[in-house]
Protein backbone atom coordinates (compact mmCIF):
# COMPACT_ATOMS: atom_id res chain seq x y z
CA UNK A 1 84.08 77.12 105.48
CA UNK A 2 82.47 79.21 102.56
CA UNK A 3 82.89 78.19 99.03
CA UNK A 4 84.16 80.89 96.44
CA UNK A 5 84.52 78.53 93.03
CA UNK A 6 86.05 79.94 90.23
CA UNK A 7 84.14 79.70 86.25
CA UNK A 8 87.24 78.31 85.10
CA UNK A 9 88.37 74.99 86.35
CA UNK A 10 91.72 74.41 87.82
CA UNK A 11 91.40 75.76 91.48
CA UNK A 12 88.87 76.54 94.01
CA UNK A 13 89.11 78.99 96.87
CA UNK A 14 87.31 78.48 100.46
CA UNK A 15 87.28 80.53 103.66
CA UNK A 16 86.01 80.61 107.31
CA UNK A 17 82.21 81.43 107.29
CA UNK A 18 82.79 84.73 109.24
CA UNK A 19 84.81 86.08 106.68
CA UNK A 20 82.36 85.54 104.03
CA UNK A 21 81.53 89.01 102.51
CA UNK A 22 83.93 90.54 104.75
CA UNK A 23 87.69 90.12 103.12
CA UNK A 24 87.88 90.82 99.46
CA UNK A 25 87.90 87.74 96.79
CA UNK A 26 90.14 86.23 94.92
CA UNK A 27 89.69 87.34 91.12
CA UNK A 28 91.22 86.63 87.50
CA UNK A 29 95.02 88.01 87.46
CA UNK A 30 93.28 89.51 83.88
CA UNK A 31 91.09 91.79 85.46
CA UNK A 32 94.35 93.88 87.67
CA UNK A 33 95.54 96.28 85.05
CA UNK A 34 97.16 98.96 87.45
CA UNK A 35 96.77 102.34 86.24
CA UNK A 36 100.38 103.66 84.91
CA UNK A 37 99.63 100.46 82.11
CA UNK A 38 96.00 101.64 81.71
CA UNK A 39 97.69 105.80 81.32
CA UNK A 40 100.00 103.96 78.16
CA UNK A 41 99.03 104.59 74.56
CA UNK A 42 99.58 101.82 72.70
CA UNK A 43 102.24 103.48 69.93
CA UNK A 44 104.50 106.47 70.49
CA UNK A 45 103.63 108.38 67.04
CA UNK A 46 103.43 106.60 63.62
CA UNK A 47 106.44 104.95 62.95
CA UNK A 48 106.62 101.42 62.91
CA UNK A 49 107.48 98.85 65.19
CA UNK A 50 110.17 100.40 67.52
CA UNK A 51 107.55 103.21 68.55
CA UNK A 52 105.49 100.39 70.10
CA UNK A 53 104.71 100.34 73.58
CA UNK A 54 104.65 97.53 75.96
CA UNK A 55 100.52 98.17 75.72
CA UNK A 56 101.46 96.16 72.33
CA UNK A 57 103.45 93.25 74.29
CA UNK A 58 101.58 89.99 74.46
CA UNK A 59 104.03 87.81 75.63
CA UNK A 60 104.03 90.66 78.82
CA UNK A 61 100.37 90.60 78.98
CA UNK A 62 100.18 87.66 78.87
CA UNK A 63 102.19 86.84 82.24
CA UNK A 64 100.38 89.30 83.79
CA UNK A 65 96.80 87.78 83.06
CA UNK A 66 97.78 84.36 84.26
CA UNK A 67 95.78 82.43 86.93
CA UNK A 68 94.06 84.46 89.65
CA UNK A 69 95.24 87.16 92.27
CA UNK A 70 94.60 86.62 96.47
CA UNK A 71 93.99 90.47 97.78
CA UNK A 72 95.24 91.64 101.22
CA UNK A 73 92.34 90.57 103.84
CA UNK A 74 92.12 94.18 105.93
CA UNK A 75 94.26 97.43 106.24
CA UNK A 76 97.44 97.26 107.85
CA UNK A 77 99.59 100.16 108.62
CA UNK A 78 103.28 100.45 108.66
CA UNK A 79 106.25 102.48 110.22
CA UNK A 80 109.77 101.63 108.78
CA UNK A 81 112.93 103.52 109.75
CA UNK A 82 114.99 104.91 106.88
CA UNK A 83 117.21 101.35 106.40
CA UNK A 84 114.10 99.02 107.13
CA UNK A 85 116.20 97.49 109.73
CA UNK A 86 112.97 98.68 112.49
CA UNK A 87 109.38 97.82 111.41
CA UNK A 88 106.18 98.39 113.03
CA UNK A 89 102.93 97.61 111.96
CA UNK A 90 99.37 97.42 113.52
CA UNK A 91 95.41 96.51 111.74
CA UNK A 92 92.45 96.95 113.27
CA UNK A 93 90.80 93.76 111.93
CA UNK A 94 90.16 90.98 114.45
CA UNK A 95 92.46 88.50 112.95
CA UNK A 96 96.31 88.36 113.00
CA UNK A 97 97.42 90.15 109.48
CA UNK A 98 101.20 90.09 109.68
CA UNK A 99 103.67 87.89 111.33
CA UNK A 100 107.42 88.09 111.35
CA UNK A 101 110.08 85.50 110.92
CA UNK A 102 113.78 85.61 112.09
CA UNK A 103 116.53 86.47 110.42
CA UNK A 104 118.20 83.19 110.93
CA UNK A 105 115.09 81.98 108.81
CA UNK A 106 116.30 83.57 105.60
CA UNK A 107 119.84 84.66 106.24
CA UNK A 108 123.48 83.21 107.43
CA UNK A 109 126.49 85.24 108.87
CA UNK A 110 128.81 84.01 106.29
CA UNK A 111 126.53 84.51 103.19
CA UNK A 112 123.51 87.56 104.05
CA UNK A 113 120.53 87.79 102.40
CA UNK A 114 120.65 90.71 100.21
CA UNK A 115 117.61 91.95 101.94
CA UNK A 116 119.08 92.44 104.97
CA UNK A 117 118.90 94.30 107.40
CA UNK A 118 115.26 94.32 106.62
CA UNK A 119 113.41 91.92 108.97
CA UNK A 120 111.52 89.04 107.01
CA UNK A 121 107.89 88.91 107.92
CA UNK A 122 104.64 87.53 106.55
CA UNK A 123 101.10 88.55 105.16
CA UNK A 124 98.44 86.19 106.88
CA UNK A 125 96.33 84.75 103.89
CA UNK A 126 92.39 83.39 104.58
CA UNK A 127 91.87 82.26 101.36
CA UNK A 128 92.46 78.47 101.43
CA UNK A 129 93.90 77.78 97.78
CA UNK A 130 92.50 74.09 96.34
CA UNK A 131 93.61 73.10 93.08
CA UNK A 132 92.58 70.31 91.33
CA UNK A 133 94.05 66.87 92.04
CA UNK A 134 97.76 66.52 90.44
CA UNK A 135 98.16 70.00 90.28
CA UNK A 136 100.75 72.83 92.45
CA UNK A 137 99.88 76.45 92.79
CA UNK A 138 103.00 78.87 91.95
CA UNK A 139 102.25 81.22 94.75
CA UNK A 140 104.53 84.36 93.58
CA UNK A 141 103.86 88.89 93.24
CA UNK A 142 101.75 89.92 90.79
CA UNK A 143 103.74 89.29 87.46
CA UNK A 144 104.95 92.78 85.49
CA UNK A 145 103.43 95.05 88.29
CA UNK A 146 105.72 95.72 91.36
CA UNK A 147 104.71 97.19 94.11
CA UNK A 148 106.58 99.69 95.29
CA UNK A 149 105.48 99.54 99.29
CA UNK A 150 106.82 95.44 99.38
CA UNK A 151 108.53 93.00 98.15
CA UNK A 152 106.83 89.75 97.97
CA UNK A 153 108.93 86.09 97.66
CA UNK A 154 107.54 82.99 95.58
CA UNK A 155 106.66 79.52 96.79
CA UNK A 156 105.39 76.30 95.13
CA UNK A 157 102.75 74.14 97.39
CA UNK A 158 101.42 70.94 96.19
CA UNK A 159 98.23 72.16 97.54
CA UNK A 160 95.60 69.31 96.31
CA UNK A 161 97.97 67.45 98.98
CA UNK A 162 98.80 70.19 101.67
CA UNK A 163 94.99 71.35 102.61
CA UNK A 164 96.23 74.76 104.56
CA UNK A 165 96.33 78.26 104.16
CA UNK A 166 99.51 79.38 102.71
CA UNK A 167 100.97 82.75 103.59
CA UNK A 168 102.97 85.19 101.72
CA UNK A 169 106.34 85.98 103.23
CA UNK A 170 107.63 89.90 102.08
CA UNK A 171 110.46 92.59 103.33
CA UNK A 172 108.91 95.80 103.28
CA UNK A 173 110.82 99.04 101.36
CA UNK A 174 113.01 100.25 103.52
CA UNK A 175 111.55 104.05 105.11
CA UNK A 176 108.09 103.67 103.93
CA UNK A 177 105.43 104.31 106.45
CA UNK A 178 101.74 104.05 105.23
CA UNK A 179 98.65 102.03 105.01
CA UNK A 180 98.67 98.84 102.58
CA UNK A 181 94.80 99.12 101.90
CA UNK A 182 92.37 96.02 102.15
CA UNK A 183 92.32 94.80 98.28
CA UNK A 184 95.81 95.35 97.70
CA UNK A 185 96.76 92.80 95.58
CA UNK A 186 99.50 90.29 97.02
CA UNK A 187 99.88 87.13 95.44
CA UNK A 188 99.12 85.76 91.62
CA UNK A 189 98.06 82.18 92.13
CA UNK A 190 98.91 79.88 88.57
CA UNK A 191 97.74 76.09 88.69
CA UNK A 192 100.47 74.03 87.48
CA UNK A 193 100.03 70.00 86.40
CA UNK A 194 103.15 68.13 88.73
CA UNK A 195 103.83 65.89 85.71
CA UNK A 196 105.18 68.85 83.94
CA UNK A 197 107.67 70.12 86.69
CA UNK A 198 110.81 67.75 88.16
CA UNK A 199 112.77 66.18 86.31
CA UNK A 200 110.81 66.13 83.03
CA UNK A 201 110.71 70.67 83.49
CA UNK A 202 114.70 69.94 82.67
CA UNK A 203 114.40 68.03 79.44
CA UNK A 204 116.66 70.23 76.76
CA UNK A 205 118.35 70.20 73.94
CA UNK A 206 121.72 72.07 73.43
CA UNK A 207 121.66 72.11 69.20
CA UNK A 208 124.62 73.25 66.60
CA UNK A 209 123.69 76.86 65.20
CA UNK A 210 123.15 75.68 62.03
CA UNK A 211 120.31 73.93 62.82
CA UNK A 212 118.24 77.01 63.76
CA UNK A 213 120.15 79.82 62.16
CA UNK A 214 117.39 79.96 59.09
CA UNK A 215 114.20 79.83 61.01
CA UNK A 216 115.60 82.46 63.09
CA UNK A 217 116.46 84.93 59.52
CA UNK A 218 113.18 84.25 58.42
CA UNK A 219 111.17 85.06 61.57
CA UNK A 220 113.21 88.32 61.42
CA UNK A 221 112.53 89.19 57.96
CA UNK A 222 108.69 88.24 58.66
CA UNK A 223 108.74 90.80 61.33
CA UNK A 224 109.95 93.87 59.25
CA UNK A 225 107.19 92.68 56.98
CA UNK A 226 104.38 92.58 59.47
CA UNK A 227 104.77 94.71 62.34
CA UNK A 228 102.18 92.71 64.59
CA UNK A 229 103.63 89.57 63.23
CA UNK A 230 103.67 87.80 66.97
CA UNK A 231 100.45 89.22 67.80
CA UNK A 232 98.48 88.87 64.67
CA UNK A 233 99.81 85.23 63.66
CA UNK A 234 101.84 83.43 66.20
CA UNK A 235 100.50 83.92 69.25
CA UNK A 236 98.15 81.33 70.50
CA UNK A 237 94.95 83.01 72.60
CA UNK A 238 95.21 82.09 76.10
């Protein structure tokens, strides 16, 4: 296995020696900014806060610039028929890029998955994911930019424990028929510390209105006083 080790601590990735310099690398989820966000201006004219695009969202940048992003390993090309319910697909590289599951896997008679008839399959991931001890990785699609050829579904590994390649399962859009390119990316990888999630990721409090009712005037008022109140004060640099 080669070594690809992240600046920032928090996870490491590894792969098989032959595919060193051959599949694309993982890189910061900061650096994919897909081109209809890079074509937005960042205000619509000059007036005031409700002309402001999401350009001018942290919280939604944010999300998107969380953790790191696993590409697609090689090309693979894809016939659907117009309800998705008949897939094909075929790659040229010499290692298995997509398997399929059944639909018993993912759907019951009485209750269907809502992506049926679509049948569930899987892109085949050689990026081994290794996070540091005590930490999951939230495997999920690339937060605030959808891809219109797939849909990818989430999972949560305890990966400092589970040391194995971890897949991406997906239903392709029903009709399409195309090539999902080498570098696509698939998956945004975030490290998460276990001792945050379970039971202690439930701890709430349910709290009379009162109680909040003024913060939440004044944070209001502060806003039509500062337009970039959340970005230029509040928001802590991540």
């Amino acid at each position: 296995m080669k070594l690809f080790q992240p600046r920032a601590p928090g996870v490491k990735f590894l792969c098989a020696s032959n595919d060193w310099d051959v599949i694309p690398k993982p890189y910061p989820a900061r650096q994919y900014t897909p081109d209809w966000f890079k074509a937005l201006p960042m205000k619509l004219g000059d007036q005031g806060l409700n002309t402001s695009t999401i350009k001018r969202c942290n919280p939604f940048m944010d999300a998107m610039g969380l953790g790191w992003i696993i590409p697609l390993a090689a090309d693979v090309t894809f016939v659907s028929n117009e309800d998705g319910s008949g897939v094909d697909y075929r790659w040229t590289y010499d290692k298995v890029m997509v398997e399929n599951h059944t639909m018993e896997q993912v759907s019951s008679p009485k209750k269907p998955n809502p992506a049926m008839p679509r049948p569930p399959m899987k892109f085949m991931n050689y990026w081994l994911a290794v996070p540091d001890d005590g930490f999951s990785l939230l495997f999920m699609p690339p937060l605030n930019r959808p891809d219109p050829r797939f849909t990818l579904y989430s999972g949560l590994v305890d990966s400092d424990r589970y040391t194995e390649f971890v897949n991406f399962p997906f239903f392709l859009t029903p009709g399409f028929t195309g090539t999902i390119e080498a570098g696509t990316p698939l998956a945004q990888v975030v490290p998460i510390r276990r001792s945050d999630l379970g039971k202690k990721a439930d701890v709430g409090r349910i709290v009379e209105w009162p109680g909040t009712a003024g913060k939440l005037e004044t944070t209001r008022r502060r806003r039509l006083s500062h337009e970039s109140l959340y970005r230029d004060t509040l928001r802590v640099k991540k």
